[in-house]
Protein backbone atom coordinates (compact mmCIF):
# COMPACT_ATOMS: atom_id res chain seq x y z
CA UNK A 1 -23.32 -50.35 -30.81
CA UNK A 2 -21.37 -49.10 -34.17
CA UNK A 3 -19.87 -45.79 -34.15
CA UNK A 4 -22.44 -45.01 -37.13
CA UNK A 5 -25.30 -45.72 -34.78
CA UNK A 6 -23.70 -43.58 -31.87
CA UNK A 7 -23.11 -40.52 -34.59
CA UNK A 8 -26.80 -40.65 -35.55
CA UNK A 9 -28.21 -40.91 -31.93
CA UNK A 10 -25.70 -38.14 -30.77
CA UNK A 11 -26.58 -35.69 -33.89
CA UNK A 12 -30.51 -36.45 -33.09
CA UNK A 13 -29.44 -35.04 -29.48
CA UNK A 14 -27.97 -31.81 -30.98
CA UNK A 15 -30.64 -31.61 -33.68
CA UNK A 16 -33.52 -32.21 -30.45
CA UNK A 17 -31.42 -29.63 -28.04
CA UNK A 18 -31.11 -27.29 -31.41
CA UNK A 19 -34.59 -27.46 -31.70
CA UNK A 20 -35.41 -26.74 -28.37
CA UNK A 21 -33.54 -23.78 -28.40
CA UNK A 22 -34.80 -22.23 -31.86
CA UNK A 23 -38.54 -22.63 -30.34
CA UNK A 24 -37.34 -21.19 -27.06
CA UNK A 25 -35.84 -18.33 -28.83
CA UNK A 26 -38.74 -18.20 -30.97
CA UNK A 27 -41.18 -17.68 -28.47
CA UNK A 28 -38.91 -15.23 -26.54
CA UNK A 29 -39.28 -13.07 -29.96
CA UNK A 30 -42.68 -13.66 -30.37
CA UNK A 31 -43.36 -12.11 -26.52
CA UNK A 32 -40.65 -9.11 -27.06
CA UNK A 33 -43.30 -8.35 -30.51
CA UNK A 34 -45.97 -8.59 -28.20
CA UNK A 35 -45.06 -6.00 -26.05
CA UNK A 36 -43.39 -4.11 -28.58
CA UNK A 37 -47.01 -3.73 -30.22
CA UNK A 38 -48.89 -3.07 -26.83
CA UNK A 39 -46.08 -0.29 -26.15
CA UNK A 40 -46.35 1.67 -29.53
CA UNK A 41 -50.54 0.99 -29.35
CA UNK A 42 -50.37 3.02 -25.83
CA UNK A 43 -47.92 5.53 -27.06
CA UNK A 44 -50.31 6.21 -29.92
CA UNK A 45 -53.15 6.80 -27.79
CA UNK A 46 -50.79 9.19 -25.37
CA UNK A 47 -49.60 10.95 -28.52
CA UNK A 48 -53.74 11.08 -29.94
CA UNK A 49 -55.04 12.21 -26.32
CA UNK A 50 -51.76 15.12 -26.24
CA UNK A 51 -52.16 16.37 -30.02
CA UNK A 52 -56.52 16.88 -29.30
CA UNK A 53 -55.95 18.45 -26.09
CA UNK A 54 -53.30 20.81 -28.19
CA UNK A 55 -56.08 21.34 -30.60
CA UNK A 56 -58.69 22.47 -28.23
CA UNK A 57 -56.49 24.36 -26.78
CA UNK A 58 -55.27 26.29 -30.03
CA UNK A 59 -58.87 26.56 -30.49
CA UNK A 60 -59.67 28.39 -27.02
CA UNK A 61 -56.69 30.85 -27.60
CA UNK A 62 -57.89 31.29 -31.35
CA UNK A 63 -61.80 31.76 -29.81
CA UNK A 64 -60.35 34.04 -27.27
CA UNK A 65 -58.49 36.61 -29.51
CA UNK A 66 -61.62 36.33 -31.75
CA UNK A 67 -63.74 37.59 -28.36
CA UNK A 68 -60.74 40.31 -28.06
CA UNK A 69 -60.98 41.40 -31.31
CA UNK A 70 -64.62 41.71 -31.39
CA UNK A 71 -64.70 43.74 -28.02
CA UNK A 72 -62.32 46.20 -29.41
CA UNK A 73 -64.68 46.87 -32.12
């Protein structure tokens, strides 16, 4: 076999094991983004369901000093 020949099958090897890796590390990303959009989706709701329970209750208190006010009068 001539050295040329041996060059070009060894740099196909490290071109296939490059590959390999880049579509292994590719698909590790793609995963981590996965997750990293499920995480923020279920913060969100957490963050939604915290800020309308805040709400209702700033609504209560506000209703309540209303009922206050109106029982002083």
């Amino acid at each position: 076999m001539s050295d040329t020949r041996t060059h070009l099958i060894q740099g196909e090897s490290v071109l296939h094991r490059s590959l390999q890796y880049l579509l292994s590390t590719d698909t590790i990303l793609t995963n981590l983004n996965h997750q990293a959009v499920k995480d923020i989706e279920e913060i969100k709701a957490s963050y939604d369901k915290i800020l309308a329970d805040c709400k209702e209750e700033s609504t209560r208190q506000q209703l309540l000093h209303i009922q206050e006010e109106h029982t002083k009068l």
